[in-house]
PDB file of N, CA and C in Angstrom:
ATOM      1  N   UNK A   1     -79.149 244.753 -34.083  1.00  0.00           N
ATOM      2  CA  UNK A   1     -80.037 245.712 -33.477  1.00  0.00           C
ATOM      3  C   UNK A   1     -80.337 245.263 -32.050  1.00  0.00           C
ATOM      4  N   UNK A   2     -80.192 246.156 -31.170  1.00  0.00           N
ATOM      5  CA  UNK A   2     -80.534 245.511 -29.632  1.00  0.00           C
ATOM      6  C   UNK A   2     -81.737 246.239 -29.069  1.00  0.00           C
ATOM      7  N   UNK A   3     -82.500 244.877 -29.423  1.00  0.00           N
ATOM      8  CA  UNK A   3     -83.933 245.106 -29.230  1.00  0.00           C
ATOM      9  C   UNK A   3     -84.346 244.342 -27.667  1.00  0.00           C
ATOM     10  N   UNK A   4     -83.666 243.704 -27.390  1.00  0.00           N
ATOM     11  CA  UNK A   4     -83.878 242.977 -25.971  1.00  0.00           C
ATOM     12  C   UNK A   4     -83.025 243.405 -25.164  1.00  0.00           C
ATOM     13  N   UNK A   5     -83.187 242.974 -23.833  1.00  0.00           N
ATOM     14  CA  UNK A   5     -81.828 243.224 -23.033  1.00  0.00           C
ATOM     15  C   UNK A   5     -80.708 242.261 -23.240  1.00  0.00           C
ATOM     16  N   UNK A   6     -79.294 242.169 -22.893  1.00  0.00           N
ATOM     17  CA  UNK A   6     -78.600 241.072 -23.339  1.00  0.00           C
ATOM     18  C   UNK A   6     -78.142 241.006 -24.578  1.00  0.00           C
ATOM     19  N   UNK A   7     -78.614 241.989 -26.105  1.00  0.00           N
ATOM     20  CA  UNK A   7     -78.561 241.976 -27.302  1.00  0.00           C
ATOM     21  C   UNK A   7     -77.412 243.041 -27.163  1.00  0.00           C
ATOM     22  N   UNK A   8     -77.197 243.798 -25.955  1.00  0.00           N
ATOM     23  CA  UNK A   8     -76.351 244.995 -26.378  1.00  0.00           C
ATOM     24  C   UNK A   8     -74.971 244.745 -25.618  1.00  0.00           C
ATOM     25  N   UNK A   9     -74.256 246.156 -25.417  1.00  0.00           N
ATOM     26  CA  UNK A   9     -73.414 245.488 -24.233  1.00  0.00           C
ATOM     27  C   UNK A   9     -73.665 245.307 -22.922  1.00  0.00           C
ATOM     28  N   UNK A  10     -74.686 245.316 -22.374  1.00  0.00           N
ATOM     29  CA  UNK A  10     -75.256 245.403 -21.120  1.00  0.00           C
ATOM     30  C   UNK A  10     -75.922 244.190 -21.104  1.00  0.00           C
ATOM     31  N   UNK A  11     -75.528 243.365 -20.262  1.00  0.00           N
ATOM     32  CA  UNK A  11     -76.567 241.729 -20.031  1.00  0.00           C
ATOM     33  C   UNK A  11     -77.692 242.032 -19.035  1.00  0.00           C
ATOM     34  N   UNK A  12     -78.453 241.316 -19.816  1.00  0.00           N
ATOM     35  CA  UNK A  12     -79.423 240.592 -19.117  1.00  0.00           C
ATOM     36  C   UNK A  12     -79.362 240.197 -17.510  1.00  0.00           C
ATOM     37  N   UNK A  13     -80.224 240.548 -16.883  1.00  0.00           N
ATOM     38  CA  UNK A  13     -79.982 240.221 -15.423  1.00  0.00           C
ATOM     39  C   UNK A  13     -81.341 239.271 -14.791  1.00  0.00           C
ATOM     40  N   UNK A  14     -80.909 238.404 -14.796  1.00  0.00           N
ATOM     41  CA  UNK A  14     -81.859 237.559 -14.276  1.00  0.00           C
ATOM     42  C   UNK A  14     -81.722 237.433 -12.215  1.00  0.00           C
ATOM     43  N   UNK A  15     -82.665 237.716 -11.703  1.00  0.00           N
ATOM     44  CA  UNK A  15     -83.034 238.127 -10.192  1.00  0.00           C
ATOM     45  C   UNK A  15     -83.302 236.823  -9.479  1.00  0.00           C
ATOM     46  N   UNK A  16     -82.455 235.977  -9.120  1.00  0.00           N
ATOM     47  CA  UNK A  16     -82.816 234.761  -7.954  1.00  0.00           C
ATOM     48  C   UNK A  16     -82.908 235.269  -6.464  1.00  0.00           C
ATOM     49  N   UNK A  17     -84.378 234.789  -5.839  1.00  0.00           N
ATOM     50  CA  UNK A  17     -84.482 235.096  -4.938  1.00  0.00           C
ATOM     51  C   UNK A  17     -85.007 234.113  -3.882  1.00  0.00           C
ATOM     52  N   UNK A  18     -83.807 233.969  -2.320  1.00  0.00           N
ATOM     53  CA  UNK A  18     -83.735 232.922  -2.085  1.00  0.00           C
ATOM     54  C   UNK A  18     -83.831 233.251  -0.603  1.00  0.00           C
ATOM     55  N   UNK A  19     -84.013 232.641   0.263  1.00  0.00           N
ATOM     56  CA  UNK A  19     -83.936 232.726   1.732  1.00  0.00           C
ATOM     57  C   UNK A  19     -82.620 232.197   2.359  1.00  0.00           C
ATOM     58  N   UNK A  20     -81.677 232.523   2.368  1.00  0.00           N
ATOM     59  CA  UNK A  20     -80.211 231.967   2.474  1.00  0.00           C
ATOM     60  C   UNK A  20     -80.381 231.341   3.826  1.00  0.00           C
ATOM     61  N   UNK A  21     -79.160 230.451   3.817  1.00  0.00           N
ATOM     62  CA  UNK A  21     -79.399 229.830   5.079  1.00  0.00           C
ATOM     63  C   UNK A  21     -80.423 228.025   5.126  1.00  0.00           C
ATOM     64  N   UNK A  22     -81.707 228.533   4.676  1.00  0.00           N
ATOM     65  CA  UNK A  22     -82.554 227.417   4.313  1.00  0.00           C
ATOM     66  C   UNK A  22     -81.996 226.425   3.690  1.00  0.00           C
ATOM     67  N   UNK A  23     -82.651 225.247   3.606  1.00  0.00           N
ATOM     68  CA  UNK A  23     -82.451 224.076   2.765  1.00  0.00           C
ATOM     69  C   UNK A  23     -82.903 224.667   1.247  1.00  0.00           C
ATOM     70  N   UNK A  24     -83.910 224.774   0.794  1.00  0.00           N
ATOM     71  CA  UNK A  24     -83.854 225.372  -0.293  1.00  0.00           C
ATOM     72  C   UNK A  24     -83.751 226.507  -1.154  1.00  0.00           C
ATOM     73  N   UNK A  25     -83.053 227.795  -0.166  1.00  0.00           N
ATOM     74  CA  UNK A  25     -81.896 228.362  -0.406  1.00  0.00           C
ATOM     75  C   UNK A  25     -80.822 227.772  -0.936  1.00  0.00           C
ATOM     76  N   UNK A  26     -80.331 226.924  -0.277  1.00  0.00           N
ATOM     77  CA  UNK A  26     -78.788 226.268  -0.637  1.00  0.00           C
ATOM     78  C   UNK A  26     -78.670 225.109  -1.797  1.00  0.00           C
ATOM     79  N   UNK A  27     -79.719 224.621  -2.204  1.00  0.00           N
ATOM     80  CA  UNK A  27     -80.137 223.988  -3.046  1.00  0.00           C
ATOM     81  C   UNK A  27     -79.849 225.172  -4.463  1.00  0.00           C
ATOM     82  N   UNK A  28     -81.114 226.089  -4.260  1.00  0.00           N
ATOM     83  CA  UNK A  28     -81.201 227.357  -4.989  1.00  0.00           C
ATOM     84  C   UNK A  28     -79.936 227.457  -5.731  1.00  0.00           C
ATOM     85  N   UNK A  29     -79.146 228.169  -4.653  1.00  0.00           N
ATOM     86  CA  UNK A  29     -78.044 228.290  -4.621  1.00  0.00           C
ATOM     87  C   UNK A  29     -76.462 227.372  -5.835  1.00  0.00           C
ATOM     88  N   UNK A  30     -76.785 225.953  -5.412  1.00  0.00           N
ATOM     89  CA  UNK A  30     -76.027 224.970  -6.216  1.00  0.00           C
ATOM     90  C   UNK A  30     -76.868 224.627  -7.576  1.00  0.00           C
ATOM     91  N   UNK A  31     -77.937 225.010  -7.700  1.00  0.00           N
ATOM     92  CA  UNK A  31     -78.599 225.240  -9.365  1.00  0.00           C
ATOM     93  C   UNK A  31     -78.052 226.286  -9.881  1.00  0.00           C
ATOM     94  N   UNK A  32     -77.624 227.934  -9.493  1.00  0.00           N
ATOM     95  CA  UNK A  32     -77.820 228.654  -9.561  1.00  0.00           C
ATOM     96  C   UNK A  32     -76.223 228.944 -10.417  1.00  0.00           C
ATOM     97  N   UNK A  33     -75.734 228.172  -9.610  1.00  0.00           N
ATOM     98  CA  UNK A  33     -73.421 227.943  -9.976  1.00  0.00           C
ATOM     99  C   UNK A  33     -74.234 227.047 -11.027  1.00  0.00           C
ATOM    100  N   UNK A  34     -74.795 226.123 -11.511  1.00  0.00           N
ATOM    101  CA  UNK A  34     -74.950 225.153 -12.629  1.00  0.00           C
ATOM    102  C   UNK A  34     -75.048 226.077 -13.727  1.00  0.00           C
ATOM    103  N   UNK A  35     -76.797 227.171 -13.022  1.00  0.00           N
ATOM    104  CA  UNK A  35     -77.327 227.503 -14.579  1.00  0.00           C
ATOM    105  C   UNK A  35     -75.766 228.771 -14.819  1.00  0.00           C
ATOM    106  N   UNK A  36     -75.265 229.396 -14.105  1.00  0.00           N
ATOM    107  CA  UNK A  36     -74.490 230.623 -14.553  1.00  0.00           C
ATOM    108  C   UNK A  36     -73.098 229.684 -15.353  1.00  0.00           C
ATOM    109  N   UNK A  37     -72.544 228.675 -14.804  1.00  0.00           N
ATOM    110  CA  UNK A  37     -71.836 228.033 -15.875  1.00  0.00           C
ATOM    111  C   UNK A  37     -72.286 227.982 -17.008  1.00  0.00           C
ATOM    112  N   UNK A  38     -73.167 227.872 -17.482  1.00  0.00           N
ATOM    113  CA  UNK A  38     -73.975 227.431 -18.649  1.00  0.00           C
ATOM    114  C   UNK A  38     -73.867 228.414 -19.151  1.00  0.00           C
ATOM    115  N   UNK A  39     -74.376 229.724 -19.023  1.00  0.00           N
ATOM    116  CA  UNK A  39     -74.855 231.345 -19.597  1.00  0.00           C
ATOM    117  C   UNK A  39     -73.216 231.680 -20.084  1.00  0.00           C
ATOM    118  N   UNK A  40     -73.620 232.663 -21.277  1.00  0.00           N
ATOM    119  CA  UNK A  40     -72.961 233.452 -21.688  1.00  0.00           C
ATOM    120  C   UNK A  40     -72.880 234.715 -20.710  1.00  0.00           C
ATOM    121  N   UNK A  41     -72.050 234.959 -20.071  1.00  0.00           N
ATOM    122  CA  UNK A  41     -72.254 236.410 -18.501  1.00  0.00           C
ATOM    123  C   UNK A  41     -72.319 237.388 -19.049  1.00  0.00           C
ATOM    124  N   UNK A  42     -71.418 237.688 -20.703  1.00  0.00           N
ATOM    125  CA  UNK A  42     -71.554 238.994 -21.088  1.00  0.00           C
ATOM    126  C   UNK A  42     -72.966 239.300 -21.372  1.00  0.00           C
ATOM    127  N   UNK A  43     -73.405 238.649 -22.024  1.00  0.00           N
ATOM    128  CA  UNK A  43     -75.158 238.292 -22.186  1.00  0.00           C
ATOM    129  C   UNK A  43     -76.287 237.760 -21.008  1.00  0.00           C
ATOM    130  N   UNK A  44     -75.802 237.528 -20.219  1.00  0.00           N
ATOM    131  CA  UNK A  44     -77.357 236.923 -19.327  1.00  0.00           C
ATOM    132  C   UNK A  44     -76.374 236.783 -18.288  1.00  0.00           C
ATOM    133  N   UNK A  45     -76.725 237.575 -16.742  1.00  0.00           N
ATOM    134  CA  UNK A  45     -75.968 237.040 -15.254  1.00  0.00           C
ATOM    135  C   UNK A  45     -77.238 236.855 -14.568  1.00  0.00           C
ATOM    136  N   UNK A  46     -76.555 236.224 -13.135  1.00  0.00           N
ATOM    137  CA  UNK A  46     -77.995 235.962 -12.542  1.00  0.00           C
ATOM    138  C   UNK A  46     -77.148 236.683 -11.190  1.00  0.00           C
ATOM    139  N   UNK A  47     -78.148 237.706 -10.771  1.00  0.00           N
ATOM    140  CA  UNK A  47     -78.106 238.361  -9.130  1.00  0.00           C
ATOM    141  C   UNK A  47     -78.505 237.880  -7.763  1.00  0.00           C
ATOM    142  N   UNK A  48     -78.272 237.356  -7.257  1.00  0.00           N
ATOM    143  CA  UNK A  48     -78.828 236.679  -5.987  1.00  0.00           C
ATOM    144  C   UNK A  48     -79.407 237.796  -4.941  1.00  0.00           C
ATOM    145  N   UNK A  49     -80.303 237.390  -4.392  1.00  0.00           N
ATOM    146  CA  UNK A  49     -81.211 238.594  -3.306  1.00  0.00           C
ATOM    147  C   UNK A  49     -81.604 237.700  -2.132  1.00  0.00           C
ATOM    148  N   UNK A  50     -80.777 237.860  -0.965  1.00  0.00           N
ATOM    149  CA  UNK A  50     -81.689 237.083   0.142  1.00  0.00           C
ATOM    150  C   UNK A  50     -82.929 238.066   0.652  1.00  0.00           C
ATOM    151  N   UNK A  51     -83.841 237.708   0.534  1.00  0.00           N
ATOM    152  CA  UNK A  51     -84.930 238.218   1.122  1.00  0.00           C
ATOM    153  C   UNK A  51     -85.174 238.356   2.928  1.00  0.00           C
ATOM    154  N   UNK A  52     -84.450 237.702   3.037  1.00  0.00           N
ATOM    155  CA  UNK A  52     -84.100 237.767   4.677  1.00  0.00           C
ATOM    156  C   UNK A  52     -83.046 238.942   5.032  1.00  0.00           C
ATOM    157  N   UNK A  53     -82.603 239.021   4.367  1.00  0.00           N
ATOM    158  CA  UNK A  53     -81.680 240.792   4.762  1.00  0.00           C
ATOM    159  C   UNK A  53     -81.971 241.642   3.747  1.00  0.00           C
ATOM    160  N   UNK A  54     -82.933 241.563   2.930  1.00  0.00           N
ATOM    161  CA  UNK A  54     -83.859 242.674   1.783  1.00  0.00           C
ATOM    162  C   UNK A  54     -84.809 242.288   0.999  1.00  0.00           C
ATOM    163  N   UNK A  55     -85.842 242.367   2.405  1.00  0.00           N
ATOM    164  CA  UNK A  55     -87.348 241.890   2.110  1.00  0.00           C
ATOM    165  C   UNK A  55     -87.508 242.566   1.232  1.00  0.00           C
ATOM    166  N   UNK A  56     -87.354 244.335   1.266  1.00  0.00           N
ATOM    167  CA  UNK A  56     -88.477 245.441   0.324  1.00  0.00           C
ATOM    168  C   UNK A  56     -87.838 245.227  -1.025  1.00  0.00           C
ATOM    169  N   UNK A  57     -86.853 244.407  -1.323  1.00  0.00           N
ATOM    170  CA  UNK A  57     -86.813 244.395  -2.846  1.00  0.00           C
ATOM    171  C   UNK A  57     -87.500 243.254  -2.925  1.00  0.00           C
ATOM    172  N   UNK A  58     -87.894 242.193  -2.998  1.00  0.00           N
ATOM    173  CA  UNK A  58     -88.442 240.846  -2.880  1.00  0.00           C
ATOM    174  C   UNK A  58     -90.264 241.604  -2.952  1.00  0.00           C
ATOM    175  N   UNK A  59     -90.584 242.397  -1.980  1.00  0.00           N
ATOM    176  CA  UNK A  59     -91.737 243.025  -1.775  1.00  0.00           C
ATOM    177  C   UNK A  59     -91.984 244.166  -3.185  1.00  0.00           C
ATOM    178  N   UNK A  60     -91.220 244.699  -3.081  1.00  0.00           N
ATOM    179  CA  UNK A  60     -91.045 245.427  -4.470  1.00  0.00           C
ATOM    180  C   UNK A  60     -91.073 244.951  -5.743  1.00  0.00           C
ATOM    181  N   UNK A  61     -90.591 243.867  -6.277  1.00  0.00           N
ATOM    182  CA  UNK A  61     -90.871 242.797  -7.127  1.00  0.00           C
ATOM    183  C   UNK A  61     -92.208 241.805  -7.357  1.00  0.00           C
ATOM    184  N   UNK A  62     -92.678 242.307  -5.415  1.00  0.00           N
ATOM    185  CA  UNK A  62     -93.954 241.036  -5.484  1.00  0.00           C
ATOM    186  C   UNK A  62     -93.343 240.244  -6.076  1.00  0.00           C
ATOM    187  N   UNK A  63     -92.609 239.141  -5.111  1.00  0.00           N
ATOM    188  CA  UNK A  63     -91.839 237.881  -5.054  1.00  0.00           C
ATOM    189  C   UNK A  63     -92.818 237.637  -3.975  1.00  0.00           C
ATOM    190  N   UNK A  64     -93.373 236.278  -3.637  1.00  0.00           N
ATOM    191  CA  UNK A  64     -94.245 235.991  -2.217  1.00  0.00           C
ATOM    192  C   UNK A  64     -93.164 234.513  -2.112  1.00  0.00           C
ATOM    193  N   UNK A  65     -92.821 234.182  -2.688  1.00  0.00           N
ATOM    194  CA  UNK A  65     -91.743 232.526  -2.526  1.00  0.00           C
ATOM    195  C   UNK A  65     -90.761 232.902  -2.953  1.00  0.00           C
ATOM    196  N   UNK A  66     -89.974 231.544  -2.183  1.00  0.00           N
ATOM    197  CA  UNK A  66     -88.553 231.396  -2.271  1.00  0.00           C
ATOM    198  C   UNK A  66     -88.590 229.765  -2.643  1.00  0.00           C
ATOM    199  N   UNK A  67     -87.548 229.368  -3.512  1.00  0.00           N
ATOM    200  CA  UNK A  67     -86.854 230.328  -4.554  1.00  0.00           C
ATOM    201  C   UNK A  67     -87.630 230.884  -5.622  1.00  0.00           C
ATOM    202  N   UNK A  68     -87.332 231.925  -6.214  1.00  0.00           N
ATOM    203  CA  UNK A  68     -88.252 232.605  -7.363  1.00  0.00           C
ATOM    204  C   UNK A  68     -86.954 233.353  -8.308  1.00  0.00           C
ATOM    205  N   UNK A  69     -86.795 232.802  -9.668  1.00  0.00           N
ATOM    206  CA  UNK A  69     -85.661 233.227 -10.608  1.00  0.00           C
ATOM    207  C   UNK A  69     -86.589 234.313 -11.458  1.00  0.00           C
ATOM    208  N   UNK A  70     -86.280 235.248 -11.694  1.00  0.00           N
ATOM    209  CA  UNK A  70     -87.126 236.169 -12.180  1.00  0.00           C
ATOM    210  C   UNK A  70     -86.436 237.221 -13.276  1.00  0.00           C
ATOM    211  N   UNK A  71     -87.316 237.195 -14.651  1.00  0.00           N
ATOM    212  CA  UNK A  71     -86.892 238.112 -15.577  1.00  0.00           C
ATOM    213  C   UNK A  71     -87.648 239.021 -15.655  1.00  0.00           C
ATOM    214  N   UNK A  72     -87.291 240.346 -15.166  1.00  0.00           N
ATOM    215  CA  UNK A  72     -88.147 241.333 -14.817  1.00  0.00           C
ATOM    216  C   UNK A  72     -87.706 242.639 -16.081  1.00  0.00           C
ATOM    217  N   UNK A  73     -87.272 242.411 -16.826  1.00  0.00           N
ATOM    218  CA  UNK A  73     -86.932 242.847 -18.262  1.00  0.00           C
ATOM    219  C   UNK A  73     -88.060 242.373 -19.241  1.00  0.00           C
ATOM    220  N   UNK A  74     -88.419 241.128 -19.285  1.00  0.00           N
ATOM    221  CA  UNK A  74     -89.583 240.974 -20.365  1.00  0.00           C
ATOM    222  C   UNK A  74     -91.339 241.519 -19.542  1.00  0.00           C
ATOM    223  N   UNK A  75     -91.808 241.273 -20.402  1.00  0.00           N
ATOM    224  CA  UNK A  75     -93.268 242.020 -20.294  1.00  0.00           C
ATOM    225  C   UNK A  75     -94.141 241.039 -20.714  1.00  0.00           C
ATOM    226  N   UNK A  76     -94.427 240.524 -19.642  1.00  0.00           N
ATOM    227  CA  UNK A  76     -94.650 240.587 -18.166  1.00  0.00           C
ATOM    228  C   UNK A  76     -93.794 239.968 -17.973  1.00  0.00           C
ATOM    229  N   UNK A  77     -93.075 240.157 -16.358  1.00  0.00           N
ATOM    230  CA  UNK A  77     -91.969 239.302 -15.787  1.00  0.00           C
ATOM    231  C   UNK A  77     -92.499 238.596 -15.857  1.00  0.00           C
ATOM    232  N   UNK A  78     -91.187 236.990 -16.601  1.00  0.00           N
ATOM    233  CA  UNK A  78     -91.201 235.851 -16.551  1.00  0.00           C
ATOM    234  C   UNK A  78     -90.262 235.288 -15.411  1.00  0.00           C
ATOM    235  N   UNK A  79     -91.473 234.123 -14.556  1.00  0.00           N
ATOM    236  CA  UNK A  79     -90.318 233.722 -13.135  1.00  0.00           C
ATOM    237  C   UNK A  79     -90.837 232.947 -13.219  1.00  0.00           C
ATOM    238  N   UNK A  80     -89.593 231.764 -12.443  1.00  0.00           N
ATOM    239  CA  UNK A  80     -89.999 230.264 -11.918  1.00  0.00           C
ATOM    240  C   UNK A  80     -89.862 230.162 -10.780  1.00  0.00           C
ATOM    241  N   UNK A  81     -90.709 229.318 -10.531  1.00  0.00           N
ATOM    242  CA  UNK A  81     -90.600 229.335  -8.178  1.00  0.00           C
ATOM    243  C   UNK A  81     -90.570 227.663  -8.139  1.00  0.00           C
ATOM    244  N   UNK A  82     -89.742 227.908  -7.217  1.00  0.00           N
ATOM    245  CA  UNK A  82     -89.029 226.251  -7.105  1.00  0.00           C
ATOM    246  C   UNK A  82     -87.890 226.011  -7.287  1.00  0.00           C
ATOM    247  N   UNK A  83     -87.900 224.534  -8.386  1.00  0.00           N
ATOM    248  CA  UNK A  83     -87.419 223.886  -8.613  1.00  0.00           C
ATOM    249  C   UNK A  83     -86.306 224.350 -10.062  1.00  0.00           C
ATOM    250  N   UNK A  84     -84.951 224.407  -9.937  1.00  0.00           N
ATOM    251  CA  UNK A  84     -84.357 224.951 -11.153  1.00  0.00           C
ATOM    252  C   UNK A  84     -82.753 224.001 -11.862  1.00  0.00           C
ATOM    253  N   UNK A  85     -83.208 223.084 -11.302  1.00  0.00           N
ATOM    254  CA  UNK A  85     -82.509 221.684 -11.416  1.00  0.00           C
ATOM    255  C   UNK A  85     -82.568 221.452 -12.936  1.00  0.00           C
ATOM    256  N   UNK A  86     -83.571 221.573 -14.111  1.00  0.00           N
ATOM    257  CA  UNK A  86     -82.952 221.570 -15.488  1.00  0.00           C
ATOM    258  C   UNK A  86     -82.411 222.508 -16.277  1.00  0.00           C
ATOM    259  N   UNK A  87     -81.458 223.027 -16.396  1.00  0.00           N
ATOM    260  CA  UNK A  87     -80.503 224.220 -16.734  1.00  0.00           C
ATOM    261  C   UNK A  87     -81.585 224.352 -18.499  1.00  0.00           C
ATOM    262  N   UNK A  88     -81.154 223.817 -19.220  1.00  0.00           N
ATOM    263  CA  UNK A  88     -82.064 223.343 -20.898  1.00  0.00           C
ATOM    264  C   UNK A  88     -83.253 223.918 -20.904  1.00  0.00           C
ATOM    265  N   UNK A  89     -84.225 223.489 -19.789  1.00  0.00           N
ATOM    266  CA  UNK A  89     -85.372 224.335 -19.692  1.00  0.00           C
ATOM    267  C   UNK A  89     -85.237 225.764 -19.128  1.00  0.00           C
ATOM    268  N   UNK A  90     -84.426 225.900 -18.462  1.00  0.00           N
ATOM    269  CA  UNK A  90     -84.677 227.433 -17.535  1.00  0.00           C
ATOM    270  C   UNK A  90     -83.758 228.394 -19.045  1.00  0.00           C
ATOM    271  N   UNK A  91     -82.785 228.083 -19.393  1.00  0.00           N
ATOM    272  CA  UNK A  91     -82.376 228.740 -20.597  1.00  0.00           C
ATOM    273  C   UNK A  91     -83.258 228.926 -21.744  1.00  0.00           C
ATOM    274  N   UNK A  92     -84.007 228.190 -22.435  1.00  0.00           N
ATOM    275  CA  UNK A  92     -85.209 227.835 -22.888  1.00  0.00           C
ATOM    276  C   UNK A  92     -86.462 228.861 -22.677  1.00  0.00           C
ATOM    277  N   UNK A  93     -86.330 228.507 -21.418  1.00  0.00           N
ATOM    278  CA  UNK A  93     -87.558 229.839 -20.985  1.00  0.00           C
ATOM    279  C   UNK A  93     -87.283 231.251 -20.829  1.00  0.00           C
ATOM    280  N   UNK A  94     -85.878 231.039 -20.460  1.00  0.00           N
ATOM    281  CA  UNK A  94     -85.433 233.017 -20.133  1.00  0.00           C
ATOM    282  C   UNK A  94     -85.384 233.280 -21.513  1.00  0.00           C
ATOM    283  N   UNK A  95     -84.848 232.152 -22.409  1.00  0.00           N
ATOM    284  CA  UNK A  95     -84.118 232.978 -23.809  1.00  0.00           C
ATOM    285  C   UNK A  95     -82.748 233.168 -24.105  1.00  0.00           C
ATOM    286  N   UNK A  96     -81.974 232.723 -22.911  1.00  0.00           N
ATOM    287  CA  UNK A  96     -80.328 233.095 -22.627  1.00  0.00           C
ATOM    288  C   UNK A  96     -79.623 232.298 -23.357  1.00  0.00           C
ATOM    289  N   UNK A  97     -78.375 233.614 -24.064  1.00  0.00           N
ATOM    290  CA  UNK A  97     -77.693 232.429 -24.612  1.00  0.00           C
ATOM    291  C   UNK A  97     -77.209 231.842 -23.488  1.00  0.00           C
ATOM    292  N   UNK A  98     -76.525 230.517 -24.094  1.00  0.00           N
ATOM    293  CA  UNK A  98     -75.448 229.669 -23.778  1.00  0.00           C
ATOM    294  C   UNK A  98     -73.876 230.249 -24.070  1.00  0.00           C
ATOM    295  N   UNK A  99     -73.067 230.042 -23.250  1.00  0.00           N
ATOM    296  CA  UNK A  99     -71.953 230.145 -23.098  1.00  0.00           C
ATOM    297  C   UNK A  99     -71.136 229.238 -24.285  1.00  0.00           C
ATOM    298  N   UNK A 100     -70.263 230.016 -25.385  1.00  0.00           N
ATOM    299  CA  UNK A 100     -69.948 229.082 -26.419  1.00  0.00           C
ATOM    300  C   UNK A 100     -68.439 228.111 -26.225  1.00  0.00           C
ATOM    301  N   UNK A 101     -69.185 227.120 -26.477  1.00  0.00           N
ATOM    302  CA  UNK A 101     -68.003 225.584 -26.368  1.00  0.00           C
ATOM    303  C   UNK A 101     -66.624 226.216 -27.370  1.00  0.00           C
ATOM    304  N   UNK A 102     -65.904 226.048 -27.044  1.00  0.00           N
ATOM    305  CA  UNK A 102     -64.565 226.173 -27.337  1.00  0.00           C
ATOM    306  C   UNK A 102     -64.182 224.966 -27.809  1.00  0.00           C
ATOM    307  N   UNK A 103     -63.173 224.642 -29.027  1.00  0.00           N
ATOM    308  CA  UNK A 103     -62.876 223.441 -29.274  1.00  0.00           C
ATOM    309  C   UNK A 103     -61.586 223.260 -29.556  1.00  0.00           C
TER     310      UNK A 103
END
């Protein structure tokens, strides 16, 4: 039964929003290739948004920081601002599967 997003054929879209260019943009950025290795894509992708060439979605979201990973599918959006350096926890918290090990 697809009661969440991600449950159906349509994934989950998780919204990173980053100031490109910056130091922690680019940081952002090399968490960001970590956590999407990790994810199952048919189930959970992550969209990147520089807020520097599309403030009014960032404004539209009420995003006020960078970086800010944001699940705007659950109720109430669940987001982290910062730091996204432990893949375990940020999967953990969105809910996403994992991408399955092959053997």
């Amino acid at each position: 039964m697809a009661g969440h997003p991600g449950d159906g054929p349509t994934p989950r879209v998780l919204r990173l929003f980053i100031a490109d260019g910056t130091p922690g943009g680019r940081r952002a950025q090399i968490s960001r290739n970590r956590l999407a290795a990790a994810l199952d894509e048919h189930k959970c992708r992550i969209e990147v948004i520089d807020v520097l060439t599309s403030p009014e979605t960032a404004e539209s979201a009420g995003v006020l920081a960078t970086p800010t990973l944001s699940d705007d599918s659950a109720t109430p959006p669940r987001r982290i601002i910062g730091d996204f350096n432990n893949v375990d926890q940020i999967i953990a918290f969105f809910g996403c599967p994992r991408k399955e090990k092959h053997r």
